[in-house]
N, C-alpha and C. Protein backbone atom coordinates (compact mmCIF):
# COMPACT_ATOMS: atom_id res chain seq x y z
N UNK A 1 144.20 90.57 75.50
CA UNK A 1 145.03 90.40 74.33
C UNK A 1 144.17 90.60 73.08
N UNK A 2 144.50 91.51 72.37
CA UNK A 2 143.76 91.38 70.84
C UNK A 2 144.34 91.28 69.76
N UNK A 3 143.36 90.36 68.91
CA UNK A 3 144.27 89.92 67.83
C UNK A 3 143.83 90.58 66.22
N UNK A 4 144.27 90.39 65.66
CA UNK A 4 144.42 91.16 64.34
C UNK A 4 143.75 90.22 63.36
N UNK A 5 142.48 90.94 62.64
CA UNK A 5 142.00 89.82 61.32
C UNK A 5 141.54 90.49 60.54
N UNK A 6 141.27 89.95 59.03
CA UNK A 6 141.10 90.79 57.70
C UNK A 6 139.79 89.92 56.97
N UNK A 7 138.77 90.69 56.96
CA UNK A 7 137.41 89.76 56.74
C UNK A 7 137.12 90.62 55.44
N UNK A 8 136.39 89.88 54.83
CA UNK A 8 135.74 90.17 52.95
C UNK A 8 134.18 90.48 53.31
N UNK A 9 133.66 91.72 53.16
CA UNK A 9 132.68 91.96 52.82
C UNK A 9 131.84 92.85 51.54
N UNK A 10 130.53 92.65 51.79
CA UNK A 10 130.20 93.31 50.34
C UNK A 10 130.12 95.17 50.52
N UNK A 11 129.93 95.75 48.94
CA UNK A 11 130.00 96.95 49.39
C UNK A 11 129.13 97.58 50.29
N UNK A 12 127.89 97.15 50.10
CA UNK A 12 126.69 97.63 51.27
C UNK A 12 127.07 97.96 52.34
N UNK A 13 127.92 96.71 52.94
CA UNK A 13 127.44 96.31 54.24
C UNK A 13 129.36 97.29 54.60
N UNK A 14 130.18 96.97 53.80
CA UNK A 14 131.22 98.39 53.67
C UNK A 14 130.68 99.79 54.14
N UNK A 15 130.36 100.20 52.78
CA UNK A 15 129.61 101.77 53.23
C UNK A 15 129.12 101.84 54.42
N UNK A 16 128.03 100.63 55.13
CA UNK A 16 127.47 100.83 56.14
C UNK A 16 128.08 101.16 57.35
N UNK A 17 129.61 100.08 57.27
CA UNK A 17 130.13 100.77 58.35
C UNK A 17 130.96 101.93 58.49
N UNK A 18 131.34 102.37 56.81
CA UNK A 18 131.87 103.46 56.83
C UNK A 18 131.20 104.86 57.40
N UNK A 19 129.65 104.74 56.81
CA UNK A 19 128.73 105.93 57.58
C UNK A 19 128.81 105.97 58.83
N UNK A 20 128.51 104.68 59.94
CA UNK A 20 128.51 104.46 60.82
C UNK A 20 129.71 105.03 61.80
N UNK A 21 130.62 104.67 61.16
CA UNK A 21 132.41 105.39 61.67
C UNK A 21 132.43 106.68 61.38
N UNK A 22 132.16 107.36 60.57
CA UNK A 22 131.80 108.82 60.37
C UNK A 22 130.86 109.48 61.53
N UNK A 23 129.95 108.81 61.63
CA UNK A 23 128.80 109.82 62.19
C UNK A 23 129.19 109.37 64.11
N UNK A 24 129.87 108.56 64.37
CA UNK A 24 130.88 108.49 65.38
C UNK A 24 131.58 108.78 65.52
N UNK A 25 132.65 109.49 64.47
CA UNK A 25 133.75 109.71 64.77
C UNK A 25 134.51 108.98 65.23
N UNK A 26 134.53 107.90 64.58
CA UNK A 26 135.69 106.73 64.84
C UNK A 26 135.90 106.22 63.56
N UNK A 27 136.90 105.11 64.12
CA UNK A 27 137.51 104.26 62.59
C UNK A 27 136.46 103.02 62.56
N UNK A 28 136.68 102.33 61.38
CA UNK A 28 136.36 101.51 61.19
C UNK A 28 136.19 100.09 61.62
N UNK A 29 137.46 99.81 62.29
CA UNK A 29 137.97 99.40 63.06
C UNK A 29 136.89 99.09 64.67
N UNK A 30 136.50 100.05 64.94
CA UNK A 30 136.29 100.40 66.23
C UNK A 30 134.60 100.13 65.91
N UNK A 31 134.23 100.74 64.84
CA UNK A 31 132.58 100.52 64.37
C UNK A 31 132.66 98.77 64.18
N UNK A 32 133.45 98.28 64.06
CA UNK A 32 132.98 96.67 63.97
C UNK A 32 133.17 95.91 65.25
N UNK A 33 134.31 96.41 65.94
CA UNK A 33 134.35 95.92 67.51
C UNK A 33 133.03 95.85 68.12
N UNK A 34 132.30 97.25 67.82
CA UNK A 34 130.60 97.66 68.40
C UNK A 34 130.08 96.68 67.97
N UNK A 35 129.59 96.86 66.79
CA UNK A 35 128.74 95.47 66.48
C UNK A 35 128.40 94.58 66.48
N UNK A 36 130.07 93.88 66.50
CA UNK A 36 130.21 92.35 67.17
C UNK A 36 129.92 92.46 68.81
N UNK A 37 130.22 92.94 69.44
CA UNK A 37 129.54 92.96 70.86
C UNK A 37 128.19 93.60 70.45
N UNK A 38 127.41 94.07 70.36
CA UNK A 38 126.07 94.42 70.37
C UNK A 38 125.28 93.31 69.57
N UNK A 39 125.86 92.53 68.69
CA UNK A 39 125.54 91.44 67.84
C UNK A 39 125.82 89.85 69.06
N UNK A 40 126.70 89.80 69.83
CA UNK A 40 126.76 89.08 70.94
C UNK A 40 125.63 89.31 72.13
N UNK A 41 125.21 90.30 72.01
CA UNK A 41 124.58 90.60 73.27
C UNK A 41 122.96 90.10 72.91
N UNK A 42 122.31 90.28 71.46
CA UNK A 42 121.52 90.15 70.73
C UNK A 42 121.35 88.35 70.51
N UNK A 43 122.06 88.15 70.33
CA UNK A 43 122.23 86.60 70.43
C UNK A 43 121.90 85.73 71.80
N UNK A 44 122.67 86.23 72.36
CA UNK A 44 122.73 85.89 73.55
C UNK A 44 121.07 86.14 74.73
N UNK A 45 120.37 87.00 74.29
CA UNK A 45 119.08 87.28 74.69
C UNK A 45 118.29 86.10 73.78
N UNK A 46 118.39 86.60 72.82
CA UNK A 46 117.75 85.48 71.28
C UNK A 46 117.33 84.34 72.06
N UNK A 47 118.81 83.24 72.08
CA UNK A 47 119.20 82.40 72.92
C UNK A 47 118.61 81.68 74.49
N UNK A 48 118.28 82.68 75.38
CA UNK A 48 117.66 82.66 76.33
C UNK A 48 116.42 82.67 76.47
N UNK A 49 115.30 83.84 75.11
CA UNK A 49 114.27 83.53 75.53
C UNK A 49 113.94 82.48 74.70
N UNK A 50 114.74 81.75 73.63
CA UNK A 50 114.02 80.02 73.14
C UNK A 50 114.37 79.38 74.34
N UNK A 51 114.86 79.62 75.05
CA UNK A 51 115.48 78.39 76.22
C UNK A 51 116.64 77.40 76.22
N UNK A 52 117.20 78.17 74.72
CA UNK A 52 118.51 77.60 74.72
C UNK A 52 119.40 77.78 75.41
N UNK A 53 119.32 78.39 76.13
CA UNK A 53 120.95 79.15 77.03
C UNK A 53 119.99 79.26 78.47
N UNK A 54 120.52 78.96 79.24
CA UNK A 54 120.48 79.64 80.68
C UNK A 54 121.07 81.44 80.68
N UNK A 55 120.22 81.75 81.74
CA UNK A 55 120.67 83.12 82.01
C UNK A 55 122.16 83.50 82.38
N UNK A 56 122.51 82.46 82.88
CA UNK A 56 124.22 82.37 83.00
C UNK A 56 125.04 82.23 81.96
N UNK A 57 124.66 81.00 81.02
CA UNK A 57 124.98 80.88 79.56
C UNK A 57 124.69 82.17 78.63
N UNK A 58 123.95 83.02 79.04
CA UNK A 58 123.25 84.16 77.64
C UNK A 58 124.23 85.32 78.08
N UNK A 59 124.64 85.23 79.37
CA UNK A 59 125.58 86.40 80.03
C UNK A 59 127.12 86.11 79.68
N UNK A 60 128.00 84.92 79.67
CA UNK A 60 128.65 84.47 78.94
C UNK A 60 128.80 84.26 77.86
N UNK A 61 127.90 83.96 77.01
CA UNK A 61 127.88 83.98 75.61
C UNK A 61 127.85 86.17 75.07
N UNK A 62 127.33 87.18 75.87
CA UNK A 62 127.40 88.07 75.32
C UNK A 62 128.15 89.06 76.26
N UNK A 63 129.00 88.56 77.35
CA UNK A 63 130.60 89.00 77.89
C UNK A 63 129.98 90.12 78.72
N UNK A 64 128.96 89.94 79.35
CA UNK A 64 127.89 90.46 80.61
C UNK A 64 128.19 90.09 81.73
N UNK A 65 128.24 90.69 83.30
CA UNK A 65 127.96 90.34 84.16
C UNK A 65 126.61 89.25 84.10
N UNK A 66 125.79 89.00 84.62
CA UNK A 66 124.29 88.44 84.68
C UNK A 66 123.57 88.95 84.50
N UNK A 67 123.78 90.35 85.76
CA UNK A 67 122.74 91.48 85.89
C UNK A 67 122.26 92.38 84.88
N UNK A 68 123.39 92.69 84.01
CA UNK A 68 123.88 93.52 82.83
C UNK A 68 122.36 92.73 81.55
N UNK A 69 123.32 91.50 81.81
CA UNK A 69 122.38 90.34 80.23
C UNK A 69 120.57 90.95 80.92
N UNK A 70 120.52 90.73 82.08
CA UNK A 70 118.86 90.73 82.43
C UNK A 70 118.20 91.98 82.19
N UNK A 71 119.06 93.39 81.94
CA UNK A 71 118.55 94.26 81.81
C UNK A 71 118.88 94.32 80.18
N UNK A 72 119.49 93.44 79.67
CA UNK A 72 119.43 93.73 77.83
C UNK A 72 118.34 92.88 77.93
N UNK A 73 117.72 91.77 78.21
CA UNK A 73 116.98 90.82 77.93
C UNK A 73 115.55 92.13 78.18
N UNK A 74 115.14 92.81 79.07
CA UNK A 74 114.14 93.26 79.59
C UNK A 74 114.04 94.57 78.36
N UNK A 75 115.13 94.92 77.89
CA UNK A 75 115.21 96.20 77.43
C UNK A 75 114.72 95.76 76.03
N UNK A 76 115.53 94.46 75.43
CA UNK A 76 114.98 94.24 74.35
C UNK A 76 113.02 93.45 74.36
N UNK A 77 112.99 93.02 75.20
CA UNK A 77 111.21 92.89 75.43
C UNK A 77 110.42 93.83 75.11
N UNK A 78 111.29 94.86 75.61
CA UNK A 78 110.21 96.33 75.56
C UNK A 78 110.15 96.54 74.00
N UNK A 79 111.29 96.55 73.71
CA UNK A 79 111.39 97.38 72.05
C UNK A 79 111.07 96.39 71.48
N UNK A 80 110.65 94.95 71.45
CA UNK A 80 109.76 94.20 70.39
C UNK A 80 108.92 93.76 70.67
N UNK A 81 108.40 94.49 71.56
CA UNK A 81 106.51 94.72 71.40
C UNK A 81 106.03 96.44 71.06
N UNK A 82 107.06 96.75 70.88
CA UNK A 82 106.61 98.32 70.50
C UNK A 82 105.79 97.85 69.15
């Protein structure tokens, strides 16, 4: 079921997703759906390696199988020690 909402942001962070929807070829709409899940998934790792969340909790909190969260958790390790 999805529901319908109307959020206030500044122009920056506007434009940003307007480029973003452009260079995708999508709406706007659809560029913030991304984010908020990729912004869940980011959290949700965050989360796990302070030890706040269990690996079960970090996979629930970012709408992952388990397996899924362990390979964002591993993927993001790599890219912040680059």
């Amino acid at each position: 079921m999805t529901k319908t909402m109307s959020i206030r942001m500044d122009r920056d962070n506007y434009e940003f997703l307007a480029e973003i929807s452009k260079e995708e070829r999508s709406d706007l709409s659809k560029a913030v759906r991304d984010l908020v899940t990729r912004g869940r998934v980011l959290l949700a790792v965050e989360r796990y390696r302070k030890g706040e969340a269990s690996l079960g909790k970090a996979a629930e909190l970012a709408g992952l199988p388990i397996g899924q969260t362990s390979k964002a958790e591993s993927r993001k390790k790599t890219i912040s020690e680059d």
